[in-house]
PDB file of N, CA and C in Angstrom:
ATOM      1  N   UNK A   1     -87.091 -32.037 -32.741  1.00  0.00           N
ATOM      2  CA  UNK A   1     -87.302 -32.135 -34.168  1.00  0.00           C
ATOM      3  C   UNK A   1     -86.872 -30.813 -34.821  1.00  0.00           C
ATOM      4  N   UNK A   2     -86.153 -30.795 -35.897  1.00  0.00           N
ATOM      5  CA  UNK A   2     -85.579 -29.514 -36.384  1.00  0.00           C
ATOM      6  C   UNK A   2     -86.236 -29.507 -37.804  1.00  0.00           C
ATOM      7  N   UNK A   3     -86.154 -28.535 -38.000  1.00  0.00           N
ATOM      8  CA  UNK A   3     -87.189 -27.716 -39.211  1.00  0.00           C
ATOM      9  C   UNK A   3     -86.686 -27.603 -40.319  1.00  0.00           C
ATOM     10  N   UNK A   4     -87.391 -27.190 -41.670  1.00  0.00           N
ATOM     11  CA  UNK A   4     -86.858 -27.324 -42.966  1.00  0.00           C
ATOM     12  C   UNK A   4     -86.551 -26.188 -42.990  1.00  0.00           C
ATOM     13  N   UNK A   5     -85.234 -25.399 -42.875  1.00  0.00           N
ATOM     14  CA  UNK A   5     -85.093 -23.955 -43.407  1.00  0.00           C
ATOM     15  C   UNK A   5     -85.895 -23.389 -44.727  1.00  0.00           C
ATOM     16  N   UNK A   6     -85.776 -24.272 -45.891  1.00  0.00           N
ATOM     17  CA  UNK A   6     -85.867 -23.838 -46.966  1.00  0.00           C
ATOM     18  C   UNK A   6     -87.850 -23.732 -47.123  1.00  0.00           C
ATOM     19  N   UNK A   7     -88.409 -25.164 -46.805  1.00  0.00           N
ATOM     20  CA  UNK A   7     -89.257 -24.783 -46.645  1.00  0.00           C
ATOM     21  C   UNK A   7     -90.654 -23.934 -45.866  1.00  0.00           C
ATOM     22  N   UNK A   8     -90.061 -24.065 -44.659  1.00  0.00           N
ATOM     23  CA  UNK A   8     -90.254 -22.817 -43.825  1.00  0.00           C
ATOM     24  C   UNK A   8     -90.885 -21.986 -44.536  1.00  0.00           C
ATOM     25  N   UNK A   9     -89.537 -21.173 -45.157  1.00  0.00           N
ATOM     26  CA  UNK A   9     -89.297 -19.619 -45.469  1.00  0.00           C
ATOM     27  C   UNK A   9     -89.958 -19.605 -47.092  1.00  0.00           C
ATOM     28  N   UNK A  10     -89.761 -20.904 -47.314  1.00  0.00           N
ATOM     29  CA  UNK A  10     -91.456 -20.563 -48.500  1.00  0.00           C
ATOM     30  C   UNK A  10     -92.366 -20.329 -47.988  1.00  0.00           C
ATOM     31  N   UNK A  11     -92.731 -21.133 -47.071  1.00  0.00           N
ATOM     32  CA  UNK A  11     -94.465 -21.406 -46.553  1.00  0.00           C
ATOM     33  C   UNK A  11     -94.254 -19.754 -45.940  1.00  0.00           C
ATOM     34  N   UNK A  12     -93.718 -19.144 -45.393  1.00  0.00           N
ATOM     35  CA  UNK A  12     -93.596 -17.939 -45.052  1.00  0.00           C
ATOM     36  C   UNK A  12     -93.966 -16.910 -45.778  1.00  0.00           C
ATOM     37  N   UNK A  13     -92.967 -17.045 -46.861  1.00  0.00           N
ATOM     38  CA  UNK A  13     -93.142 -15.965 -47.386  1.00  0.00           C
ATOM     39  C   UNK A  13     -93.929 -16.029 -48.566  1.00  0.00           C
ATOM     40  N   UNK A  14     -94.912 -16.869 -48.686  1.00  0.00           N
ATOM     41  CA  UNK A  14     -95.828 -17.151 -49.257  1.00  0.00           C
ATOM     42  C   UNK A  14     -97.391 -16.936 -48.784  1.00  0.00           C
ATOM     43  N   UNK A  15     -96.858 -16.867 -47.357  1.00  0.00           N
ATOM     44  CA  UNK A  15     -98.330 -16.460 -46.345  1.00  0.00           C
ATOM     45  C   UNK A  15     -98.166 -15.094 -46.286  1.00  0.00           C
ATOM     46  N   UNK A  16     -97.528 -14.575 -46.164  1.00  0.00           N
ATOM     47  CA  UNK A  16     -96.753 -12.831 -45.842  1.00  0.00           C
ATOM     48  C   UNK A  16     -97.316 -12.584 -47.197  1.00  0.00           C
ATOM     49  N   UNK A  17     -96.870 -12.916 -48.269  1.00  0.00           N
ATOM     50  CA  UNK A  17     -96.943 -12.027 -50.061  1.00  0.00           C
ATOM     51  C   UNK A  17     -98.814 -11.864 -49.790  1.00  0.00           C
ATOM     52  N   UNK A  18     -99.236 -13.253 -49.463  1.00  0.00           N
ATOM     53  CA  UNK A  18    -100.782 -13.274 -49.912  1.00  0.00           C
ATOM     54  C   UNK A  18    -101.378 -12.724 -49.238  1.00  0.00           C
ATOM     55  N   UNK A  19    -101.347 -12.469 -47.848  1.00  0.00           N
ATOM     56  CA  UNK A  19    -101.678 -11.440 -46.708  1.00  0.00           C
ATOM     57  C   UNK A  19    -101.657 -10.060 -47.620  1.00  0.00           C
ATOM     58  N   UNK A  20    -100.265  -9.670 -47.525  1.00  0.00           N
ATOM     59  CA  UNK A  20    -100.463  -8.185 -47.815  1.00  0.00           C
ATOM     60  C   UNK A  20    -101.321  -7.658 -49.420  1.00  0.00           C
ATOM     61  N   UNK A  21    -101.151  -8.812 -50.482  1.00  0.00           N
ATOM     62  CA  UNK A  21    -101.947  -8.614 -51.369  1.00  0.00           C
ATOM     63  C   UNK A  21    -103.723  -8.709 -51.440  1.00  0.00           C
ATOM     64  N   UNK A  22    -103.981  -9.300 -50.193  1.00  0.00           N
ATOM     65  CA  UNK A  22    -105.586  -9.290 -49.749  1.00  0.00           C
ATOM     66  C   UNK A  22    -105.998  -8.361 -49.049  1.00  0.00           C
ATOM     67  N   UNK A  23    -104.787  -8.074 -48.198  1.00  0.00           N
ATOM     68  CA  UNK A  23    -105.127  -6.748 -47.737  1.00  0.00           C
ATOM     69  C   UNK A  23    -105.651  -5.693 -48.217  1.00  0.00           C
ATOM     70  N   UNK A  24    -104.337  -5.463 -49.482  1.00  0.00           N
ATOM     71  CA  UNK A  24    -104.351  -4.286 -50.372  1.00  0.00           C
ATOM     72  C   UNK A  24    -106.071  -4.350 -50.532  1.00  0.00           C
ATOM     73  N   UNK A  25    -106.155  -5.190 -51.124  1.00  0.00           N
ATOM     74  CA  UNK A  25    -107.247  -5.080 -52.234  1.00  0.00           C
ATOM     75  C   UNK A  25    -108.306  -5.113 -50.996  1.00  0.00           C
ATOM     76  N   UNK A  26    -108.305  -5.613 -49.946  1.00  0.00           N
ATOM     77  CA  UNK A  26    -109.620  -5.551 -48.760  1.00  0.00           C
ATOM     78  C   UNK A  26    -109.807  -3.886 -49.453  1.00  0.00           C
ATOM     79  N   UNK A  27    -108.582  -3.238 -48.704  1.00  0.00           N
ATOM     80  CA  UNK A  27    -108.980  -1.734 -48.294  1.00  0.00           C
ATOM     81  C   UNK A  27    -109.355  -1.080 -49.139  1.00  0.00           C
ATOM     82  N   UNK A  28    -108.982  -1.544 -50.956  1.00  0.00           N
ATOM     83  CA  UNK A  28    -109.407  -1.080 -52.447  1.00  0.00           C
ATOM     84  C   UNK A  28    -110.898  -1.161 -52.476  1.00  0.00           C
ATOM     85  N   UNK A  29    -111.206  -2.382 -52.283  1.00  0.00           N
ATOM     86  CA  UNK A  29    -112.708  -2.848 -52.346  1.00  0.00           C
ATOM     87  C   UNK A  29    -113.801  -1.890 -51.795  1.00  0.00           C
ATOM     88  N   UNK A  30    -113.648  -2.265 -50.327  1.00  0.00           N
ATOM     89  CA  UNK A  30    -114.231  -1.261 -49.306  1.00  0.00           C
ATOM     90  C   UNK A  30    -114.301  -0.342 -48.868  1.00  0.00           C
ATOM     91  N   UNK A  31    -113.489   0.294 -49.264  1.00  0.00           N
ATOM     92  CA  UNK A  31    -113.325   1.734 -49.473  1.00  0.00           C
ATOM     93  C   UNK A  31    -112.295   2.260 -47.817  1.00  0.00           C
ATOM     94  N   UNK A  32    -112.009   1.086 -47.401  1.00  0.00           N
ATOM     95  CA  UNK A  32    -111.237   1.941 -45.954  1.00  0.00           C
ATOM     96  C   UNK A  32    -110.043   2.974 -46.574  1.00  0.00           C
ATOM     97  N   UNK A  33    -109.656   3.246 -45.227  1.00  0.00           N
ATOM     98  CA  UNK A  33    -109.363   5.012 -45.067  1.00  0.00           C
ATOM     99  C   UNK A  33    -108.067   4.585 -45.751  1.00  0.00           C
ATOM    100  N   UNK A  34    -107.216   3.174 -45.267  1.00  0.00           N
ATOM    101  CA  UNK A  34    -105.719   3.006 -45.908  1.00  0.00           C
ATOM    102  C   UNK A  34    -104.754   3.615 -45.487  1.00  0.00           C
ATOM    103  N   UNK A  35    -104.997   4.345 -44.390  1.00  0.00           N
ATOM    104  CA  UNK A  35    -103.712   5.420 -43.595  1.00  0.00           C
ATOM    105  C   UNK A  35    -102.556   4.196 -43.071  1.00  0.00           C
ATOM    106  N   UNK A  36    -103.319   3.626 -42.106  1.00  0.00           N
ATOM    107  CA  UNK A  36    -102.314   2.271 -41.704  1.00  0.00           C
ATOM    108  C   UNK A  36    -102.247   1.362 -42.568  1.00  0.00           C
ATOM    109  N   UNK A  37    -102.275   1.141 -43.690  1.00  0.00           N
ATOM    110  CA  UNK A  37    -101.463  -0.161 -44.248  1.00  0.00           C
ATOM    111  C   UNK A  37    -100.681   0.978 -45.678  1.00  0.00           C
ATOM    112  N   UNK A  38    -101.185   2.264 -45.610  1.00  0.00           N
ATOM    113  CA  UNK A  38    -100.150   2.745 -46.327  1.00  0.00           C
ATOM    114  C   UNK A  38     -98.635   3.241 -45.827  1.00  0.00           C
ATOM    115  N   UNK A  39     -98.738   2.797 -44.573  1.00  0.00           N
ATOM    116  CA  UNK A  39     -97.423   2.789 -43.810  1.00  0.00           C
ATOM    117  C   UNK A  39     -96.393   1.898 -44.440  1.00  0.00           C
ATOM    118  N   UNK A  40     -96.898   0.754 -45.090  1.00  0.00           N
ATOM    119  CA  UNK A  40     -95.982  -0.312 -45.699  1.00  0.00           C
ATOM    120  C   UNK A  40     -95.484   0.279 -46.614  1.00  0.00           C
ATOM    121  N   UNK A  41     -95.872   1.442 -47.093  1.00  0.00           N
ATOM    122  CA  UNK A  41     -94.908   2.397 -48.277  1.00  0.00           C
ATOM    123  C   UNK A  41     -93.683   2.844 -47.837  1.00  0.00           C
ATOM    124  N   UNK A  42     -93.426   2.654 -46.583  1.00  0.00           N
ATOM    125  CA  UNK A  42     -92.450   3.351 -45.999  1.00  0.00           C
ATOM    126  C   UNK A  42     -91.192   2.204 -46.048  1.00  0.00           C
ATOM    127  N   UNK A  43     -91.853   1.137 -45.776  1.00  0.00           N
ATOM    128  CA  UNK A  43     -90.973  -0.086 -45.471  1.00  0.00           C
ATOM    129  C   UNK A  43     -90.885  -0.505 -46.721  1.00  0.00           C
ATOM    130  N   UNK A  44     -91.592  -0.639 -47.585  1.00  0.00           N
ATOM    131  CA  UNK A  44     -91.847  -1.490 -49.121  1.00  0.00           C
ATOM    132  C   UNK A  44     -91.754  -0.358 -50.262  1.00  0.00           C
ATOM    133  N   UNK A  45     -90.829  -0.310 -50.980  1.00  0.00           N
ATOM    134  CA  UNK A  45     -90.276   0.378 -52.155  1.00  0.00           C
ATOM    135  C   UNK A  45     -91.228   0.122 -53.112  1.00  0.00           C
ATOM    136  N   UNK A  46     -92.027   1.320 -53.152  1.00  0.00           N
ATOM    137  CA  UNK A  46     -92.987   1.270 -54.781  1.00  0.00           C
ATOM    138  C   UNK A  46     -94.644   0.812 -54.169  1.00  0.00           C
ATOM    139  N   UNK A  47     -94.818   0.886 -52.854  1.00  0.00           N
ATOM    140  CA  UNK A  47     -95.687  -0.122 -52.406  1.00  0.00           C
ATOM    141  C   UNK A  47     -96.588   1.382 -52.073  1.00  0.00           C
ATOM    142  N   UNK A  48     -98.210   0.999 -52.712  1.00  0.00           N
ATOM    143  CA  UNK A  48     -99.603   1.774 -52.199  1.00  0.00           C
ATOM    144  C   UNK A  48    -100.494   1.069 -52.061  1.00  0.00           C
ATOM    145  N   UNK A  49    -101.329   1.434 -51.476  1.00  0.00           N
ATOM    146  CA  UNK A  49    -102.734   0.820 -51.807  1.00  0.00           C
ATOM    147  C   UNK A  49    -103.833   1.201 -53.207  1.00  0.00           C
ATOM    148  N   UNK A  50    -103.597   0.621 -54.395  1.00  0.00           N
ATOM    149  CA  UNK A  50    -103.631   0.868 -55.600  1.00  0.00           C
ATOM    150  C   UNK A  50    -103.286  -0.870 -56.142  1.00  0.00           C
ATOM    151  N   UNK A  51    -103.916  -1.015 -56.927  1.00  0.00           N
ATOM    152  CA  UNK A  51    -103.914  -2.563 -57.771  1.00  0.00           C
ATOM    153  C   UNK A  51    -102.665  -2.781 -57.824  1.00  0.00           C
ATOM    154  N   UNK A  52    -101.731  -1.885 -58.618  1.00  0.00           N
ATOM    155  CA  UNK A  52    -100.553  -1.880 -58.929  1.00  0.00           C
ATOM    156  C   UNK A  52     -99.732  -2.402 -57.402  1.00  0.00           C
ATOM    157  N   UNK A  53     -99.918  -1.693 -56.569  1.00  0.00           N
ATOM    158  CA  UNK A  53     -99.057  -1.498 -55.365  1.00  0.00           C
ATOM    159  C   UNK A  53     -99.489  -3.051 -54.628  1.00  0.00           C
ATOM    160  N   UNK A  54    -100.852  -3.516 -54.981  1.00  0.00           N
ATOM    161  CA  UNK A  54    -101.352  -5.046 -54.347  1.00  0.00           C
ATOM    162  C   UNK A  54    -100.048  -5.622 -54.830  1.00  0.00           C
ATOM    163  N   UNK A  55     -99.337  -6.175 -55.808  1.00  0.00           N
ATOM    164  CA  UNK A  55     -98.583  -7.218 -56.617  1.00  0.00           C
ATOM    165  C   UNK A  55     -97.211  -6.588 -55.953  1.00  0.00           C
ATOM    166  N   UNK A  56     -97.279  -4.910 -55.562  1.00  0.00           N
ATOM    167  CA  UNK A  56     -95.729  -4.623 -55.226  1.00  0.00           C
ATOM    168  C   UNK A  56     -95.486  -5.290 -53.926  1.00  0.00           C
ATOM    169  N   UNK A  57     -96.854  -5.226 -53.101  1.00  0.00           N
ATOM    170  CA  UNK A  57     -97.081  -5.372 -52.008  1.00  0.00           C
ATOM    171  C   UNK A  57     -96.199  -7.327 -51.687  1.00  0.00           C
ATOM    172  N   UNK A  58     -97.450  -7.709 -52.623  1.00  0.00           N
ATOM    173  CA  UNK A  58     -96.675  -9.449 -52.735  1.00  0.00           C
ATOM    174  C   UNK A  58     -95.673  -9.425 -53.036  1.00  0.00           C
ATOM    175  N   UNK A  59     -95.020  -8.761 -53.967  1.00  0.00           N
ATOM    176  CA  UNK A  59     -93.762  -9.645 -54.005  1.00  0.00           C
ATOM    177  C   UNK A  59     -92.682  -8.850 -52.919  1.00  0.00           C
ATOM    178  N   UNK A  60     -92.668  -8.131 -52.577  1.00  0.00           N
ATOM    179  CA  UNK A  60     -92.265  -7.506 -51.141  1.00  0.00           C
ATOM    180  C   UNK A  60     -93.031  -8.603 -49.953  1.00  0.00           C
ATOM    181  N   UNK A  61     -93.685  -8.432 -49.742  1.00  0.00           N
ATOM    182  CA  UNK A  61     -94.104  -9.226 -48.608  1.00  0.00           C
ATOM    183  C   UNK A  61     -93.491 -11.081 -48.739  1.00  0.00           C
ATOM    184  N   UNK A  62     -93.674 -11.289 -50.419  1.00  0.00           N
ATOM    185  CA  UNK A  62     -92.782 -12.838 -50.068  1.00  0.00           C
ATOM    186  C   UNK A  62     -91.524 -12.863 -49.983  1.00  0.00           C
ATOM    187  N   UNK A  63     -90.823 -11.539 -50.073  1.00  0.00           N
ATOM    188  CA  UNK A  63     -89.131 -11.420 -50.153  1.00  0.00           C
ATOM    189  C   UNK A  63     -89.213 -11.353 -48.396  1.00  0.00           C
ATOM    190  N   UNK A  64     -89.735 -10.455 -47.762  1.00  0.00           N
ATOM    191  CA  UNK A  64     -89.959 -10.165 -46.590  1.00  0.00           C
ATOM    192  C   UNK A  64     -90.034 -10.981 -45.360  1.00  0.00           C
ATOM    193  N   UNK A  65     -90.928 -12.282 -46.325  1.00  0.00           N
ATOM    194  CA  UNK A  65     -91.441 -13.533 -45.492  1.00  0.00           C
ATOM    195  C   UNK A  65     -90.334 -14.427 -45.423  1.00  0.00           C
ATOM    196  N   UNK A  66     -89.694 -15.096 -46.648  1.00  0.00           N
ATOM    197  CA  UNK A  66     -88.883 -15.769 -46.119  1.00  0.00           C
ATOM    198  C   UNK A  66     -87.443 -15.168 -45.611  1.00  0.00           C
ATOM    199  N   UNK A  67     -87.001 -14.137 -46.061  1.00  0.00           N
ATOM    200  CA  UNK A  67     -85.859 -13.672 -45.021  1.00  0.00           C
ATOM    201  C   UNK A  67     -86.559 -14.162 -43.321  1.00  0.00           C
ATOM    202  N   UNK A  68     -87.575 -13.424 -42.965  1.00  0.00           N
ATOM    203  CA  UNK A  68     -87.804 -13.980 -41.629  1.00  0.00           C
ATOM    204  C   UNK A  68     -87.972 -15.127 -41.057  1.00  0.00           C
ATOM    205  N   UNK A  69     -88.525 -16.015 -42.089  1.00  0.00           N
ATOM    206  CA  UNK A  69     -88.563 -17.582 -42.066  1.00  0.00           C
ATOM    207  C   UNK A  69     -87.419 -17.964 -41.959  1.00  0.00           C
ATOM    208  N   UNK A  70     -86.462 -17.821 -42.810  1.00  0.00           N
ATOM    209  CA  UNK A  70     -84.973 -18.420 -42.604  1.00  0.00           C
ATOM    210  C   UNK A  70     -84.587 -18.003 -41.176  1.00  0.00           C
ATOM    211  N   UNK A  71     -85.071 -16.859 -40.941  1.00  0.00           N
ATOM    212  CA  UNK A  71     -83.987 -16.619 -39.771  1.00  0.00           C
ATOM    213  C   UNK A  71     -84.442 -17.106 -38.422  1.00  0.00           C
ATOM    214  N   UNK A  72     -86.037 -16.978 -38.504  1.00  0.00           N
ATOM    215  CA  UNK A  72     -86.800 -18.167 -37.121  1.00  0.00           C
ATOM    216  C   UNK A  72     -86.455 -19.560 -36.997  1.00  0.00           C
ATOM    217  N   UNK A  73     -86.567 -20.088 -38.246  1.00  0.00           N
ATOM    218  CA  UNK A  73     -86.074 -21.163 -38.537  1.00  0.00           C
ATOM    219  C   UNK A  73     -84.587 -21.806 -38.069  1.00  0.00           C
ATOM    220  N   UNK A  74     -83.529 -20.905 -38.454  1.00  0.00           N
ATOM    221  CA  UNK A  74     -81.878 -20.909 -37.546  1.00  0.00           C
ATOM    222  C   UNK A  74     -82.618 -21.200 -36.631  1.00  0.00           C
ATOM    223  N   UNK A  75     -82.770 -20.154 -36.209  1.00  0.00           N
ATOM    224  CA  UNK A  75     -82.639 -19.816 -34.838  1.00  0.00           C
ATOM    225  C   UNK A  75     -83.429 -21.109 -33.688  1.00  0.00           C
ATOM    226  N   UNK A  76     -85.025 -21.293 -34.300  1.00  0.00           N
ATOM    227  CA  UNK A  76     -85.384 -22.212 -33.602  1.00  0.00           C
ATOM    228  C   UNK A  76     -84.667 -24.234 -33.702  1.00  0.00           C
ATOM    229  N   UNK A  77     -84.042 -24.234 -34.804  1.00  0.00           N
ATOM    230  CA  UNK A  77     -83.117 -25.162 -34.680  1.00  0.00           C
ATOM    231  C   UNK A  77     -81.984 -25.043 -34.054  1.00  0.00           C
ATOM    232  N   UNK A  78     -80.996 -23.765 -33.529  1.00  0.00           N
ATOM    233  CA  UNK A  78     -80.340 -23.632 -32.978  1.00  0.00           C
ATOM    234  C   UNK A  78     -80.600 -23.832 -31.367  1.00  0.00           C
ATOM    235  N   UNK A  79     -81.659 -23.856 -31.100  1.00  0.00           N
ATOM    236  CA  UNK A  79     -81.755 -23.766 -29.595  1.00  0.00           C
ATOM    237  C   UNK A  79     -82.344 -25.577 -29.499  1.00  0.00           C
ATOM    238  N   UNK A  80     -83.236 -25.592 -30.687  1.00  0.00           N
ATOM    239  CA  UNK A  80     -83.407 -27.524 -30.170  1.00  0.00           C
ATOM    240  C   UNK A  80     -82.876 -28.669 -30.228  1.00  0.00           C
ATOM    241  N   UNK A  81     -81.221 -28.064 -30.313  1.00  0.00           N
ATOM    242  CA  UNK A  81     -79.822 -28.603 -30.185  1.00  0.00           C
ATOM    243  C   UNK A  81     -79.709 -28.478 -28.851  1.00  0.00           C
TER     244      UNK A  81
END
């Protein structure tokens, strides 16, 4: 059975955006330390742990998600040929 590229890499990068924006805000809330998920500043342009940086975070993380979705997606239809 071969897979929907397109929707995939929504459902992807729709799980990825909302992840990293719950995150953000986990570590806002609770006061954690934020050392490791402020690493995503490195990878994600404009991205902190800061309200602002939650929304940079999503929409980075859903650009993020479906590039990888598309490309699992190939790939796992390519092999169940």
């Amino acid at each position: 059975m071969k897979l929907n590229v397109k929707a995939f890499s929504l459902a992807a990068g729709i799980l990825w955006g909302i992840a990293v924006f719950f995150l953000t805000i986990w570590f806002i809330c609770f006061g954690y330390d934020g050392n490791t998920l402020s690493l995503l500043g490195k990878i994600y342009l404009g991205y902190s742990v800061t309200w602002g940086g939650a929304f940079i975070g999503l929409i980075w993380g859903f650009v993020e998600g479906v590039i990888c979705g598309a490309i699992f997606t190939c790939l796992y239809n390519k092999f169940v040929k």
